[in-house]
N, C-alpha and C. Protein backbone atom coordinates (compact mmCIF):
# COMPACT_ATOMS: atom_id res chain seq x y z
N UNK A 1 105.90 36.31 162.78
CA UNK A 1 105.30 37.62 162.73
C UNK A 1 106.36 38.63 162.30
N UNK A 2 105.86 39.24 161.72
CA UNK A 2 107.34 40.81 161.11
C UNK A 2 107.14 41.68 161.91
N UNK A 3 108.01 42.44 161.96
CA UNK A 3 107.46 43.75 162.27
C UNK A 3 107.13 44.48 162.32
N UNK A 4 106.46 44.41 160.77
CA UNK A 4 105.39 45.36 160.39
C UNK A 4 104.03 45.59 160.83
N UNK A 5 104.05 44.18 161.52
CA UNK A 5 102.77 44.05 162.15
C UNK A 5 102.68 44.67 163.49
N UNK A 6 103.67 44.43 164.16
CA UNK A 6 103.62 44.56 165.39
C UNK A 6 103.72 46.48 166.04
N UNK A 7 102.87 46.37 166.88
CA UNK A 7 102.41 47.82 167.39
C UNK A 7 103.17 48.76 167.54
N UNK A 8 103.17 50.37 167.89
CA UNK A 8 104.56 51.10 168.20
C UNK A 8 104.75 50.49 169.66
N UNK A 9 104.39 49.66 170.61
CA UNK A 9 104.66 49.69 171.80
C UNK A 9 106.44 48.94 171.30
N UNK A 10 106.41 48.08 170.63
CA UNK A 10 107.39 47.67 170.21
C UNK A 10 108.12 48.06 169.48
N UNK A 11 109.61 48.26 170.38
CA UNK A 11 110.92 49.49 169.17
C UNK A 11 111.92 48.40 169.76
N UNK A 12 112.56 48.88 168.87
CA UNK A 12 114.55 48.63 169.10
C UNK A 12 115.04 49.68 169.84
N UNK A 13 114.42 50.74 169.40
CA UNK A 13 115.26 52.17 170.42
C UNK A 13 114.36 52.27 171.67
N UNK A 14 115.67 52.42 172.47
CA UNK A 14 116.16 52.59 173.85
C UNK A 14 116.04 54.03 174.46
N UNK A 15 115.56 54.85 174.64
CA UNK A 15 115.86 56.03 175.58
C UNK A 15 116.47 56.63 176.69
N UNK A 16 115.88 55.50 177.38
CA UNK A 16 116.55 55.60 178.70
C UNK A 16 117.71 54.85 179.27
N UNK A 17 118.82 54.48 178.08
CA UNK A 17 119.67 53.86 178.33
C UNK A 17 120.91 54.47 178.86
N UNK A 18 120.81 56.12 177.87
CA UNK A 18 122.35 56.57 178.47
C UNK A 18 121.34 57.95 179.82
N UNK A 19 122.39 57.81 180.90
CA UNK A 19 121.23 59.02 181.81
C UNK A 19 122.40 60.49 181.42
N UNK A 20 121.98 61.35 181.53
CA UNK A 20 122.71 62.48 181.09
C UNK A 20 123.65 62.78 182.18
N UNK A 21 125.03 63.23 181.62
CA UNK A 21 126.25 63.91 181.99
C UNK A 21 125.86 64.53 183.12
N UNK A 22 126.45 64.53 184.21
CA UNK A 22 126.22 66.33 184.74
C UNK A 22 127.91 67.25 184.38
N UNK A 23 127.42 68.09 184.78
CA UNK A 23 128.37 69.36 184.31
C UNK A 23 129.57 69.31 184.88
N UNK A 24 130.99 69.68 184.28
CA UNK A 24 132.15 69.34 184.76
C UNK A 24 132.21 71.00 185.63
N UNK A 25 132.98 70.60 186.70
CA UNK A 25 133.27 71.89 187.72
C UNK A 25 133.50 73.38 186.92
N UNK A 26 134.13 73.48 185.85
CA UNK A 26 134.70 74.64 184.77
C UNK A 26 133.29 74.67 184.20
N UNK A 27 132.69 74.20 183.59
CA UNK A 27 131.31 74.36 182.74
C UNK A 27 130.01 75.00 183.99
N UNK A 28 130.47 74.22 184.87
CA UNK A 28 129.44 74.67 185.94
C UNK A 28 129.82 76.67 186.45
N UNK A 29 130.84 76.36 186.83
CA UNK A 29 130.82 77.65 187.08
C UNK A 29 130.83 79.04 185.86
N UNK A 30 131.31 78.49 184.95
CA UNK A 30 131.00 79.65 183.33
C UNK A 30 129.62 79.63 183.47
N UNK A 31 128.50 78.69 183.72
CA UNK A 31 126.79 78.51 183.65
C UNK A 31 126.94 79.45 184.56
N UNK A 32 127.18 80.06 185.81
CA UNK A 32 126.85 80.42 186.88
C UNK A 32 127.10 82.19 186.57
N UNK A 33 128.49 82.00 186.05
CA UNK A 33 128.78 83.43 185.71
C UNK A 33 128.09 84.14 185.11
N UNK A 34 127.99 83.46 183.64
CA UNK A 34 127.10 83.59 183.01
C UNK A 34 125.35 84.03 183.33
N UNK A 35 124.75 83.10 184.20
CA UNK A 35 123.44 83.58 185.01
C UNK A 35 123.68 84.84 185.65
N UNK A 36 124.63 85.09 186.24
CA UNK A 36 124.90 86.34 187.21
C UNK A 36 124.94 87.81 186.08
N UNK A 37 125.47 87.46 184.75
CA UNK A 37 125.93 88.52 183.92
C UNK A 37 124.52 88.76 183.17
N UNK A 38 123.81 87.97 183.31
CA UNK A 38 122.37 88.09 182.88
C UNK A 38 121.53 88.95 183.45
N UNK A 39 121.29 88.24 184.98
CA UNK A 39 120.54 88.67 185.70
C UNK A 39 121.18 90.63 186.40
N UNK A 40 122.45 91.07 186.17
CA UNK A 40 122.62 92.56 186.37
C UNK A 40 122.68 92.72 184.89
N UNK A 41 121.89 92.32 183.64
CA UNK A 41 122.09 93.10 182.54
C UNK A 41 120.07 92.86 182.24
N UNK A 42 119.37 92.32 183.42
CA UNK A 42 117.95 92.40 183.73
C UNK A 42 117.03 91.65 182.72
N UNK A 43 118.07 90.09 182.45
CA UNK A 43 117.59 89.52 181.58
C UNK A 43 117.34 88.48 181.78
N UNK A 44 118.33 87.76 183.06
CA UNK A 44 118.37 86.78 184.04
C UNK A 44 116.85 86.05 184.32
N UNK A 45 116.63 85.03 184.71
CA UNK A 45 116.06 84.48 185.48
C UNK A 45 115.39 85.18 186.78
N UNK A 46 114.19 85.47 186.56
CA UNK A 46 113.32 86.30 187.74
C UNK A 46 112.10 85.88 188.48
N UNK A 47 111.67 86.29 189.39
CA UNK A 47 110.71 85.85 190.32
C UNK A 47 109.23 86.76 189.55
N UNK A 48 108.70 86.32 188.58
CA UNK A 48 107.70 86.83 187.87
C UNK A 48 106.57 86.24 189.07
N UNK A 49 105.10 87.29 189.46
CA UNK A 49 104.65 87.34 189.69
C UNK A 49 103.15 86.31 189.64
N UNK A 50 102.56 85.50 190.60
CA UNK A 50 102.10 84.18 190.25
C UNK A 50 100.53 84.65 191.53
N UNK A 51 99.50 83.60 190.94
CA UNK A 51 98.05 83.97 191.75
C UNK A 51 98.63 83.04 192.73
N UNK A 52 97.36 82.66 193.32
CA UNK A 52 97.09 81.76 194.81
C UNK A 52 96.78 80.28 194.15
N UNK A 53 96.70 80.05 192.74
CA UNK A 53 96.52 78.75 192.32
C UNK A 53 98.00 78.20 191.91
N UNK A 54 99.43 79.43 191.52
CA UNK A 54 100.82 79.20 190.91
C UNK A 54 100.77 79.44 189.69
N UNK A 55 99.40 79.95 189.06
CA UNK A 55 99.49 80.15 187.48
C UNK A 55 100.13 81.79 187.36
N UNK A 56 101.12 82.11 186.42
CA UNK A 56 101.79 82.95 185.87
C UNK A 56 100.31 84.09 185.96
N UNK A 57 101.08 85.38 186.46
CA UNK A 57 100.13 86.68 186.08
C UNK A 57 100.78 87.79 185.57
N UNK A 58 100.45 88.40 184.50
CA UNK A 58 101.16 89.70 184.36
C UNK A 58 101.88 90.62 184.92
N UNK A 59 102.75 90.99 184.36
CA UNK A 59 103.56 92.13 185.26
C UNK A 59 102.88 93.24 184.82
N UNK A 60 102.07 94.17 184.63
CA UNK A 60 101.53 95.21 184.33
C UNK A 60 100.00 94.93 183.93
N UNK A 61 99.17 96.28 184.96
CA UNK A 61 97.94 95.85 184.89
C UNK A 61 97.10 96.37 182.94
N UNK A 62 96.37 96.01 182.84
CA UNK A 62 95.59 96.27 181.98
C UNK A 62 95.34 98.02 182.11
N UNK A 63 95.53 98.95 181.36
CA UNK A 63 95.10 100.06 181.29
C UNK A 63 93.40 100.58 181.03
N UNK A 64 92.58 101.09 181.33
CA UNK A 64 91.49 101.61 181.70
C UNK A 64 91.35 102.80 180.39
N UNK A 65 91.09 102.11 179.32
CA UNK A 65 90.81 103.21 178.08
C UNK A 65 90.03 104.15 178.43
N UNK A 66 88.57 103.60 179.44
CA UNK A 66 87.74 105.22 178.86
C UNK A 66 88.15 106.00 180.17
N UNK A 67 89.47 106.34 180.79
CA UNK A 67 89.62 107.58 181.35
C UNK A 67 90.20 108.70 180.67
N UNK A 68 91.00 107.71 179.59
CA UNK A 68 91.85 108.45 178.96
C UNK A 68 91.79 108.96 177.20
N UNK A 69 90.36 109.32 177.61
CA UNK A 69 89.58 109.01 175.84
C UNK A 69 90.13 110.17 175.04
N UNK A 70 90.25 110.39 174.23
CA UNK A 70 91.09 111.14 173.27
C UNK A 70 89.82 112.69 172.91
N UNK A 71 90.48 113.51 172.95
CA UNK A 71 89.33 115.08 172.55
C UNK A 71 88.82 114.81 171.32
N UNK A 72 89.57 114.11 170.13
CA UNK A 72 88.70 114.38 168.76
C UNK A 72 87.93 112.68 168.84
N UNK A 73 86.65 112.98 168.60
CA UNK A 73 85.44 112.23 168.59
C UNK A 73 85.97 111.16 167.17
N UNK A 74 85.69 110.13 167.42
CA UNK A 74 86.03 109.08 166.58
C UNK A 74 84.70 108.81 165.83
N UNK A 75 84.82 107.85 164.95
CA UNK A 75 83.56 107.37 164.10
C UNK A 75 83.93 105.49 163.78
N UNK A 76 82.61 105.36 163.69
CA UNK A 76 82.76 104.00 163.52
C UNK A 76 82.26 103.82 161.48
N UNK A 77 82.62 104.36 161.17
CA UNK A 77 81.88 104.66 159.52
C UNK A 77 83.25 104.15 158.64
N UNK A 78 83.26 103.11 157.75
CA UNK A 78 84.08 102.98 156.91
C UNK A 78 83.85 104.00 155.78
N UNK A 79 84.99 104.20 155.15
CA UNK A 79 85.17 105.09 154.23
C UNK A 79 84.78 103.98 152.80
N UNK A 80 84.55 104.48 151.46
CA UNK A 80 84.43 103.64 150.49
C UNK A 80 85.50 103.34 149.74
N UNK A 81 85.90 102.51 148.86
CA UNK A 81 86.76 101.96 148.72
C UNK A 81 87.38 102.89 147.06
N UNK A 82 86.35 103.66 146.62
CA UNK A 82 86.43 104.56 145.71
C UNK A 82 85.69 104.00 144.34
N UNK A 83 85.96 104.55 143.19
CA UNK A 83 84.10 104.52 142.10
C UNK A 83 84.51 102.69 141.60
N UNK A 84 83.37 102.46 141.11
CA UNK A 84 83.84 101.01 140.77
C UNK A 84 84.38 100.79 139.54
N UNK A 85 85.34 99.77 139.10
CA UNK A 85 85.94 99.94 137.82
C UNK A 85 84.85 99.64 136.34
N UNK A 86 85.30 99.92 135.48
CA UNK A 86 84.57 99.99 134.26
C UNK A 86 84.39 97.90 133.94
N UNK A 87 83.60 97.56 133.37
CA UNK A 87 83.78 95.83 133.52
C UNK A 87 84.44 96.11 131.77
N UNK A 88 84.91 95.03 131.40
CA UNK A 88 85.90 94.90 129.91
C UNK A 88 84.64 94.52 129.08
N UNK A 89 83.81 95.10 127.99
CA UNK A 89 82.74 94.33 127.16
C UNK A 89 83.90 94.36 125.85
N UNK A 90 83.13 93.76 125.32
CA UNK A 90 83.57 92.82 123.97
C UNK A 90 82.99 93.67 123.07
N UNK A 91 83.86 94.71 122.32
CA UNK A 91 82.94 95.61 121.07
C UNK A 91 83.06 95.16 119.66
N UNK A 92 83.11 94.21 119.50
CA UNK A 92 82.40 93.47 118.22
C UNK A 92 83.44 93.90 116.70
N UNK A 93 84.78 94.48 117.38
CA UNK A 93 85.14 95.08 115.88
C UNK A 93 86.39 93.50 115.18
N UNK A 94 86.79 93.00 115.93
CA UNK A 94 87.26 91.38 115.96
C UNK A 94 86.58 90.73 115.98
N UNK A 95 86.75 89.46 115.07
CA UNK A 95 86.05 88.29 115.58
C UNK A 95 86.57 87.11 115.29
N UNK A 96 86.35 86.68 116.51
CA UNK A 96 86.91 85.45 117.08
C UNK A 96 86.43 84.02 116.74
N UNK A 97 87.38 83.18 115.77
CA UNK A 97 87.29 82.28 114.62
C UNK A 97 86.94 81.27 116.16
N UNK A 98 88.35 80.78 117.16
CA UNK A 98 87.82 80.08 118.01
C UNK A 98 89.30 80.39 118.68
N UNK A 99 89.32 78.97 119.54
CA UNK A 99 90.65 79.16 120.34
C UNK A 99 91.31 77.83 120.29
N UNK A 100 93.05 77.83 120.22
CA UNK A 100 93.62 77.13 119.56
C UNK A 100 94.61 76.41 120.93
N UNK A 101 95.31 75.42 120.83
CA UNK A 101 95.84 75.11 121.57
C UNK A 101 97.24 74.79 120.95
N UNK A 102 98.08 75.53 121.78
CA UNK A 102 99.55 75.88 121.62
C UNK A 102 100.26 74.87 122.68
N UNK A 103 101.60 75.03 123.04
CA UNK A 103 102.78 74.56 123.46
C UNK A 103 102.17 73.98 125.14
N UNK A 104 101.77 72.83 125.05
CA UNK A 104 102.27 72.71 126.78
C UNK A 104 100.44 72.98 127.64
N UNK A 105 99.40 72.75 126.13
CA UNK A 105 98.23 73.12 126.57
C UNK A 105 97.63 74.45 127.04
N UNK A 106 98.35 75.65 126.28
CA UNK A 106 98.23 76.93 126.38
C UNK A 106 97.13 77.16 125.16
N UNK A 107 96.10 77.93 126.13
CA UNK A 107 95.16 78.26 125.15
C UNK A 107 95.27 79.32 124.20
N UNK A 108 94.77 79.94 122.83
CA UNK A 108 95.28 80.81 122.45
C UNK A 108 94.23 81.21 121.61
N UNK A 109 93.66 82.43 121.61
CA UNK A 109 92.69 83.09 120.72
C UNK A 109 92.81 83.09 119.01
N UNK A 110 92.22 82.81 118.64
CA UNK A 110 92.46 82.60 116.80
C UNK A 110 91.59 83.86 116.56
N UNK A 111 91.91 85.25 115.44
CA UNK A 111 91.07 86.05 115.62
C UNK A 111 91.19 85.53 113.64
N UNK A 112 89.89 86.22 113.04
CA UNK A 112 89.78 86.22 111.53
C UNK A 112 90.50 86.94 111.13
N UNK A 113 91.27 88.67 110.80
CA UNK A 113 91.75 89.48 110.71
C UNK A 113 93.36 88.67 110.24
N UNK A 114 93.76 88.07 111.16
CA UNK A 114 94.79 86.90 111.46
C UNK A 114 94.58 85.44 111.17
N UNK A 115 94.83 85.00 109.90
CA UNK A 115 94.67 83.54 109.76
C UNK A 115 95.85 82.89 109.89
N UNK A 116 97.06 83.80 109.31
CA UNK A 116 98.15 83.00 109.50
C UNK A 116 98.37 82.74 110.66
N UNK A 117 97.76 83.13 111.78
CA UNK A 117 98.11 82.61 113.42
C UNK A 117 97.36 81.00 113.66
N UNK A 118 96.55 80.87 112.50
CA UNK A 118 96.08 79.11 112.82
C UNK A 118 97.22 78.48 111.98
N UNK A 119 97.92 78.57 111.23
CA UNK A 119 98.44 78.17 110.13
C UNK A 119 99.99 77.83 111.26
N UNK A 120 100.23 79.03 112.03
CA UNK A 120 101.35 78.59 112.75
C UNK A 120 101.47 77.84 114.08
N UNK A 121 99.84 78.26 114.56
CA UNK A 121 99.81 77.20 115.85
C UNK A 121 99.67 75.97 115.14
N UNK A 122 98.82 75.73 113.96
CA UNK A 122 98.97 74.32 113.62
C UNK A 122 100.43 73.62 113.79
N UNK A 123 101.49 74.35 112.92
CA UNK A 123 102.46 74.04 112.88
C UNK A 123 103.39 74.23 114.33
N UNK A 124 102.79 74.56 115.34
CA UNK A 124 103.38 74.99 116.10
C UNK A 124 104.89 75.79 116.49
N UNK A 125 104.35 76.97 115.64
CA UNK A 125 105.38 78.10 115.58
C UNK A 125 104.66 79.10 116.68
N UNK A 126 105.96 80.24 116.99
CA UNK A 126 105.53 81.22 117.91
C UNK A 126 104.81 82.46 117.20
């Protein structure tokens, strides 16, 4: 059997082989200082506020909007977005032989007015 077959229950890697370090006496106490220089600069590790089940609750209640409703009367009305643009029509003073294909599958308008522009996409000039 390979091991291609065989399931992820089966690895070569080990996890729980090395158990982790603990902290040398000097590292321990810099951690400690450190916590202390935290916690009087009010950034520390704190006793945040928890229900009767242990789930996390806010530190500040929800504020009560409609006591504090503002004097100028609001609207719920969007404004418009302003006039609509003109659409592009096609005024007929060109006309368009067909469309040519240039460098790399770039399409390219062939107008009559302009023939030498088929003459050079043929040849594929710019």
């Amino acid at each position: 059997m390979t091991m291609q077959l065989v399931g992820p229950y089966m690895t070569t890697t080990r996890y729980n082989r090395k158990q982790k370090q603990s902290k040398s006496k000097k590292l321990q106490q810099a951690h400690n200082e450190h916590e202390a220089w935290l916690k009087r600069m009010g950034v520390g590790k704190t006793n945040l506020p928890v229900d009767h089940k242990g789930n996390r609750t806010g530190i500040h209640d929800i504020p009560d909007y409609k006591v504090n409703q503002p004097a100028v009367k609001l609207s719920n009305k969007i404004a418009a977005h302003g006039p609509a643009k003109e659409s592009n029509t096609y005024s007929g003073d060109r006309q368009l032989l067909g469309i040519a294909t240039m460098h790399k599958s770039n399409m390219v308008p062939v107008f009559a007015d302009k023939k030498d522009d088929a003459k050079d996409i043929a040849n594929m000039r710019r």
